[in-house]
Each structure stands twice: as C-alpha cells, then as structure tokens.
C-alpha atoms as a PDB file:
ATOM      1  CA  UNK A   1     116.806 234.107  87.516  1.00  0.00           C
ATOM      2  CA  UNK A   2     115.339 230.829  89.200  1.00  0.00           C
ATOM      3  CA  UNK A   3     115.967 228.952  91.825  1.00  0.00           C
ATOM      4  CA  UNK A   4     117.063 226.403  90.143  1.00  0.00           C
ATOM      5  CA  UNK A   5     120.940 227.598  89.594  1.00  0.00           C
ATOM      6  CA  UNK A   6     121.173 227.206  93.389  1.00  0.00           C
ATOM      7  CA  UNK A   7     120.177 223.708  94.023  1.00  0.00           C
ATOM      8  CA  UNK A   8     123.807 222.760  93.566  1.00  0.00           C
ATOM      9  CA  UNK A   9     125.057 224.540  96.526  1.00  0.00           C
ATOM     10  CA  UNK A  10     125.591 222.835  99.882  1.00  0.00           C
ATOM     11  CA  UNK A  11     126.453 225.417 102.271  1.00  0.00           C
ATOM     12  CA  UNK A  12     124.566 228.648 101.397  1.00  0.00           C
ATOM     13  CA  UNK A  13     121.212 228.546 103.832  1.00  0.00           C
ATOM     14  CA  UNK A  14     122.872 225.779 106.070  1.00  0.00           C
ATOM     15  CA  UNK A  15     124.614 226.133 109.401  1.00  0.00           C
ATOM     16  CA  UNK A  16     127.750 225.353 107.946  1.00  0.00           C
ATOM     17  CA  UNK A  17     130.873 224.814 110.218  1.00  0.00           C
ATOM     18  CA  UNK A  18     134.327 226.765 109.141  1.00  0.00           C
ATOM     19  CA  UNK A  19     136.987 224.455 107.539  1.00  0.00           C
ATOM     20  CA  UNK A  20     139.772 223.562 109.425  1.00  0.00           C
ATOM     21  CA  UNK A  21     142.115 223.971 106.512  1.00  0.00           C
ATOM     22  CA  UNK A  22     142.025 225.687 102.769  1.00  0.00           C
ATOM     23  CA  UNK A  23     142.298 222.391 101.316  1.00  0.00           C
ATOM     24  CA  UNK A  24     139.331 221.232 103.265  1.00  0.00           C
ATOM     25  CA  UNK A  25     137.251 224.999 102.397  1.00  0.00           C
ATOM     26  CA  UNK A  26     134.497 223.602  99.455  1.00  0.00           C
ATOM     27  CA  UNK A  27     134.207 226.848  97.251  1.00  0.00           C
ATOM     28  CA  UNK A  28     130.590 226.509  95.090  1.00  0.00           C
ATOM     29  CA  UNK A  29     130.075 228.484  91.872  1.00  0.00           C
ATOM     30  CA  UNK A  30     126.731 229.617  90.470  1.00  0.00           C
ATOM     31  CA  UNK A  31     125.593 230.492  86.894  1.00  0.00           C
ATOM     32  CA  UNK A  32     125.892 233.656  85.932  1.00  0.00           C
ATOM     33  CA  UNK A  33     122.684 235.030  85.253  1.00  0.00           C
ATOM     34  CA  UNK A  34     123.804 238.057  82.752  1.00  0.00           C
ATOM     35  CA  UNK A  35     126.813 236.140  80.668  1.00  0.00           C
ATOM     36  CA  UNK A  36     126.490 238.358  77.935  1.00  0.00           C
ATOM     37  CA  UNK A  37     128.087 241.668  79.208  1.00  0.00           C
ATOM     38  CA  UNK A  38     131.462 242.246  81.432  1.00  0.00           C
ATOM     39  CA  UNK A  39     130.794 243.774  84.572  1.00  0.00           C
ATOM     40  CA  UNK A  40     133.238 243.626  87.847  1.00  0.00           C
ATOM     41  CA  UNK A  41     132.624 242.112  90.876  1.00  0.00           C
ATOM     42  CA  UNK A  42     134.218 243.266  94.181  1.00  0.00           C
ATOM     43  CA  UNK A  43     134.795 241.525  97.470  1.00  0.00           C
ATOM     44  CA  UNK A  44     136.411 243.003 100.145  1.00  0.00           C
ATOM     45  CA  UNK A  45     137.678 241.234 103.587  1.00  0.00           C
ATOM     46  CA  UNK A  46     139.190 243.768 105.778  1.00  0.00           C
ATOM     47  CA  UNK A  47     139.767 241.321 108.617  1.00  0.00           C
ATOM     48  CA  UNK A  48     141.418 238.522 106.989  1.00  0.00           C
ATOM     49  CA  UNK A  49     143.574 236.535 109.114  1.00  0.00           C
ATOM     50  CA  UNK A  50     145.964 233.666 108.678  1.00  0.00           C
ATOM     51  CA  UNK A  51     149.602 232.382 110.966  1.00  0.00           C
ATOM     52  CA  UNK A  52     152.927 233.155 110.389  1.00  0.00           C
ATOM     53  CA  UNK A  53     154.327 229.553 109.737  1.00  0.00           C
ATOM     54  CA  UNK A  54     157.364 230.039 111.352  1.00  0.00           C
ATOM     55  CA  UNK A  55     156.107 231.885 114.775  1.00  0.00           C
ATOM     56  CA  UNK A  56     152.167 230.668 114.837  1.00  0.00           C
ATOM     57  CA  UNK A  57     151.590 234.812 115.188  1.00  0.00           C
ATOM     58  CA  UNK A  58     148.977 235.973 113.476  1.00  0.00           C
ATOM     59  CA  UNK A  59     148.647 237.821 110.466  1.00  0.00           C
ATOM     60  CA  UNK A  60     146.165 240.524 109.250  1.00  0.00           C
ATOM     61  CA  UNK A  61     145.145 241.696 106.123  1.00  0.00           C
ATOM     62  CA  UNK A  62     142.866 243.723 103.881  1.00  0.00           C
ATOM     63  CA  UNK A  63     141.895 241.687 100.807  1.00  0.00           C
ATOM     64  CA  UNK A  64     140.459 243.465  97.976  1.00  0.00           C
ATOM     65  CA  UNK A  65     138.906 240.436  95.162  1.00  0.00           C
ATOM     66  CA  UNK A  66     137.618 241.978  91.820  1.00  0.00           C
ATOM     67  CA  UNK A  67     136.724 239.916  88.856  1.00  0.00           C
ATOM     68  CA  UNK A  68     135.146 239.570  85.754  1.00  0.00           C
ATOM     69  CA  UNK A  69     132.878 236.857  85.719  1.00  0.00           C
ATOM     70  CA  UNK A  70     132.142 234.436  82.747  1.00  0.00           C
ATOM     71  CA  UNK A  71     129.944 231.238  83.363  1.00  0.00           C
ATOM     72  CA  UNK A  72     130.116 231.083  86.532  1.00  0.00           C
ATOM     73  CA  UNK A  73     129.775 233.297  89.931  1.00  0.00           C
ATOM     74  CA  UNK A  74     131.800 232.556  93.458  1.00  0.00           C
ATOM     75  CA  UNK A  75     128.939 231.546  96.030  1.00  0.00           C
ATOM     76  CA  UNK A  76     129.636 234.339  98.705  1.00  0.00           C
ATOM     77  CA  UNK A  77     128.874 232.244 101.889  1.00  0.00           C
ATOM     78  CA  UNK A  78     131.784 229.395 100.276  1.00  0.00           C
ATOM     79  CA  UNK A  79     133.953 232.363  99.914  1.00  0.00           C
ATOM     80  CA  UNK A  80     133.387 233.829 103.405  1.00  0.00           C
ATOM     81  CA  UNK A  81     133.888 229.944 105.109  1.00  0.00           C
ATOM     82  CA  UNK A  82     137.045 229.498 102.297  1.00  0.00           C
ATOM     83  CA  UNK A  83     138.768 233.017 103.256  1.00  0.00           C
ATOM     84  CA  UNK A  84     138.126 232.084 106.836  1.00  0.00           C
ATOM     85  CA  UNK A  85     139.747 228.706 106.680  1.00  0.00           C
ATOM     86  CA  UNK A  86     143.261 230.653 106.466  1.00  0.00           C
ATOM     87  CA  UNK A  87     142.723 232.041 110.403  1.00  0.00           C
ATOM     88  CA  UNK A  88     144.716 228.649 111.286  1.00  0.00           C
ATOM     89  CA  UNK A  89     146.447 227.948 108.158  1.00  0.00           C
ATOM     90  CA  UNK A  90     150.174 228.826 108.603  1.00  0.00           C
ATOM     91  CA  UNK A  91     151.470 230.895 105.390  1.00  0.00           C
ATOM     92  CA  UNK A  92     153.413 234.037 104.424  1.00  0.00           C
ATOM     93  CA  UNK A  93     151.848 236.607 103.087  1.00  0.00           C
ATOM     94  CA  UNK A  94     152.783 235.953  99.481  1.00  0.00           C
ATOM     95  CA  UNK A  95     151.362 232.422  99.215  1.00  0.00           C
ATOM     96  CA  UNK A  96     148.088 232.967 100.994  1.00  0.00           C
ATOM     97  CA  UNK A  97     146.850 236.086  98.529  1.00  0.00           C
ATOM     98  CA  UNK A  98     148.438 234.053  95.451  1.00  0.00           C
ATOM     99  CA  UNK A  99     146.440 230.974  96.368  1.00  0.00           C
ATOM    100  CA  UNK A 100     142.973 232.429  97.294  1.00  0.00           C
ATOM    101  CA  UNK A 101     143.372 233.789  93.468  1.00  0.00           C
ATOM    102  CA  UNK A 102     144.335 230.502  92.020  1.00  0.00           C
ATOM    103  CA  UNK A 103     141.667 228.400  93.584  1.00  0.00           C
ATOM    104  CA  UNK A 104     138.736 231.232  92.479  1.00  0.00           C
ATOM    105  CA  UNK A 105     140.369 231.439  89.392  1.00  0.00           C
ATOM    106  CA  UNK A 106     140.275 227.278  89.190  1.00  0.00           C
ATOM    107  CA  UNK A 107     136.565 227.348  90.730  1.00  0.00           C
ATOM    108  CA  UNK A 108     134.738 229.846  88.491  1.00  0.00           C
ATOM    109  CA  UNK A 109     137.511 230.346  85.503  1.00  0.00           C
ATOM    110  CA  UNK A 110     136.947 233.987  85.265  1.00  0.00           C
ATOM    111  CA  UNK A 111     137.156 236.286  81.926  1.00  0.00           C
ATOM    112  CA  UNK A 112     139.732 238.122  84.544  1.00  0.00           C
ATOM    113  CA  UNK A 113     140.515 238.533  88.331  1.00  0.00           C
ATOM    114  CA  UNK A 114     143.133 240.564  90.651  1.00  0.00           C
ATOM    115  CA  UNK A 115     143.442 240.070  93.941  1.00  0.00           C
ATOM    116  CA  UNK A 116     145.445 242.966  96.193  1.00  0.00           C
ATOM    117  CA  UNK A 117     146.397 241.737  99.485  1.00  0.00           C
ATOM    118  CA  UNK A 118     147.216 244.508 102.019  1.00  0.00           C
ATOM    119  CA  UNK A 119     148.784 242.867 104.998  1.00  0.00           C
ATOM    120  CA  UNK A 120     149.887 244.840 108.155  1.00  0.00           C
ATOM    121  CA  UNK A 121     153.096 244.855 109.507  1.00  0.00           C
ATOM    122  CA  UNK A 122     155.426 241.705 110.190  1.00  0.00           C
ATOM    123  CA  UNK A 123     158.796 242.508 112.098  1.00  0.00           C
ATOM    124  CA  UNK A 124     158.327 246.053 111.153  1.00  0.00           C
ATOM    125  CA  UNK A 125     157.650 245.794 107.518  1.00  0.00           C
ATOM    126  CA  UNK A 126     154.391 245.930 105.574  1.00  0.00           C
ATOM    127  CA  UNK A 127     153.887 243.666 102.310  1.00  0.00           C
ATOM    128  CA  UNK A 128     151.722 244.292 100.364  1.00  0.00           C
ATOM    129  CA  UNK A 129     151.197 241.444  97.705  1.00  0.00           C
ATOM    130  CA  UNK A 130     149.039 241.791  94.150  1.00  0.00           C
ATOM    131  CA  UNK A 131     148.159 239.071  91.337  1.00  0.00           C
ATOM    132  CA  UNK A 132     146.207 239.579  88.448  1.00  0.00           C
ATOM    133  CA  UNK A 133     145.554 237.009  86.024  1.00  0.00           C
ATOM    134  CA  UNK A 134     146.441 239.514  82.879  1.00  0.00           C
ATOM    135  CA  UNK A 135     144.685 241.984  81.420  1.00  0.00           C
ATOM    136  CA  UNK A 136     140.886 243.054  82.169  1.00  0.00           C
ATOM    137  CA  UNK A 137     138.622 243.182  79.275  1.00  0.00           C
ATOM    138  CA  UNK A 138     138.363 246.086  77.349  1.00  0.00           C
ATOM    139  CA  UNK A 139     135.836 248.750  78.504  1.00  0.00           C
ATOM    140  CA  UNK A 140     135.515 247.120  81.613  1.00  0.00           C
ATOM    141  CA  UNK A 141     135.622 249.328  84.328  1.00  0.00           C
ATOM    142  CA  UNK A 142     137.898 248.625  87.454  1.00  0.00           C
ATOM    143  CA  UNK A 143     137.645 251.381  89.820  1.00  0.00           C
ATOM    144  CA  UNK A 144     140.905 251.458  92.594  1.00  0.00           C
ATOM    145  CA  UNK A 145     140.947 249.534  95.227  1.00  0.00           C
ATOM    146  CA  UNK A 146     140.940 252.544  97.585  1.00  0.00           C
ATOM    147  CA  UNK A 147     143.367 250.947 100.124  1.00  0.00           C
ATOM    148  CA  UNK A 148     146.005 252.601 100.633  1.00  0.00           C
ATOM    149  CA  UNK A 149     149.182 251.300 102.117  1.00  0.00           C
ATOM    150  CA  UNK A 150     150.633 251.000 105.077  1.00  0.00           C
ATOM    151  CA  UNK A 151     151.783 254.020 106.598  1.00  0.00           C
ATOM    152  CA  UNK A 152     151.445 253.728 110.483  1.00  0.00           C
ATOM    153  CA  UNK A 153     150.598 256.631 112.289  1.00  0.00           C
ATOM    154  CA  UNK A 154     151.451 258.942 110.048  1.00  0.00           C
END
C-alpha cells in the first residue's frame, strides 16, 4: 500500500470541524488495497445520537456497520464526523439507520452491507431497525452482531 491512495482525502490528519447536518457530512472513500478476496468490515458506534423531530429529545443508539468492500473503503475519520452529524439532525429511528446505509452504500458501492440499528427506548418502546442491501457473498463470513436487544433491567 502507498501513500498515494490517500492524497484524495481532505479530512483524515486535519482538524476537521463536525458537520452541522448529514447533507453537509463529506464521506471520502479509499482504494481497497486487497480487491481480490471478500472479507467483512465492522464498525461499531455505541453512542450514536440523533433528535426526535417531533420533541427535539434525543435519541440513542448502538449502530453495528458490516460490509463487504469492493473498490473502494469508507475513510473512518469521514465516517466518525458523518455519523456524528446526526447528534442535531432531527429523524426517527427508521430513516436515520436506512440513510447512513444508503449514503455508504452510494459512497463506496459495496459487494454487500447491513446496517443494525439498536436504538433505546422512545415513549417506552425500543426499535430496533435493520437494512441489508441483499445477500452477502458466498463464503463470506459475517459473525453476529452481538447486540442484543433491548430488555431493560431485566
């Protein structure tokens, strides 16, 4: 690997400010450096925040990212700034884990990716929210997320 398949990126080794918005978030792909097998790669954010839209509350959730990369890697600093973007971006549950997959999946066009959002409780109730983009290749090895659901105290 050279350095070269990084001059491309803007924000990785630059104090880099977190976006206001999603839309504003700039998420940077880099080759991948070993395109001819399938391997998974995992990202976990067990923090992740974002705002009710209707109440300004906020949310929490445990995000669990695999994919299957092809050309192209996700940049992790872009994807830290991009996942952070959502603390004041008002959105239910459902939209916010479907559109973190759509914009990797339209950033580094995986071979495959599923996303498993575990959110905590809203009014009472739990949702937990999954979206894969079909089936992962064969022989490739996705181990469980091991997050379980919520189940309070006990």
């Amino acid at each position: 690997m050279t350095d070269d398949i990084y001059e491309s990126l803007d924000q990785l080794g630059q104090k880099t400010r977190l976006p206001q918005d999603p839309e504003g978030a700039v998420l940077e792909a880099v080759s991948n450096p070993h395109k001819d097998v399938d391997y998974l790669t995992r990202f976990v954010a067990p923090e992740f925040t974002s705002l009710c839209p209707v109440t300004g509350q906020p949310d929490f959730a445990h995000l669990v990212i695999d994919y299957c990369p092809a050309q192209h890697l996700v940049e992790s600093k872009s994807l830290k700034l991009f996942l952070g973007s959502f603390r004041n971006h008002g959105a239910f549950h459902e939209d916010c884990t479907v559109a973190i997959a759509k914009r990797l999946v339209a950033t580094i066009k995986p071979k495959w990716l599923r996303i498993s959002g575990y959110w905590y409780p809203r009014g009472g109730i739990p949702i937990d929210v999954f979206y894969q983009t079909g089936e992962p290749p064969a022989g490739l090895h996705v181990p469980e997320t091991g997050v379980q659901s919520y189940r309070g105290r006990g």
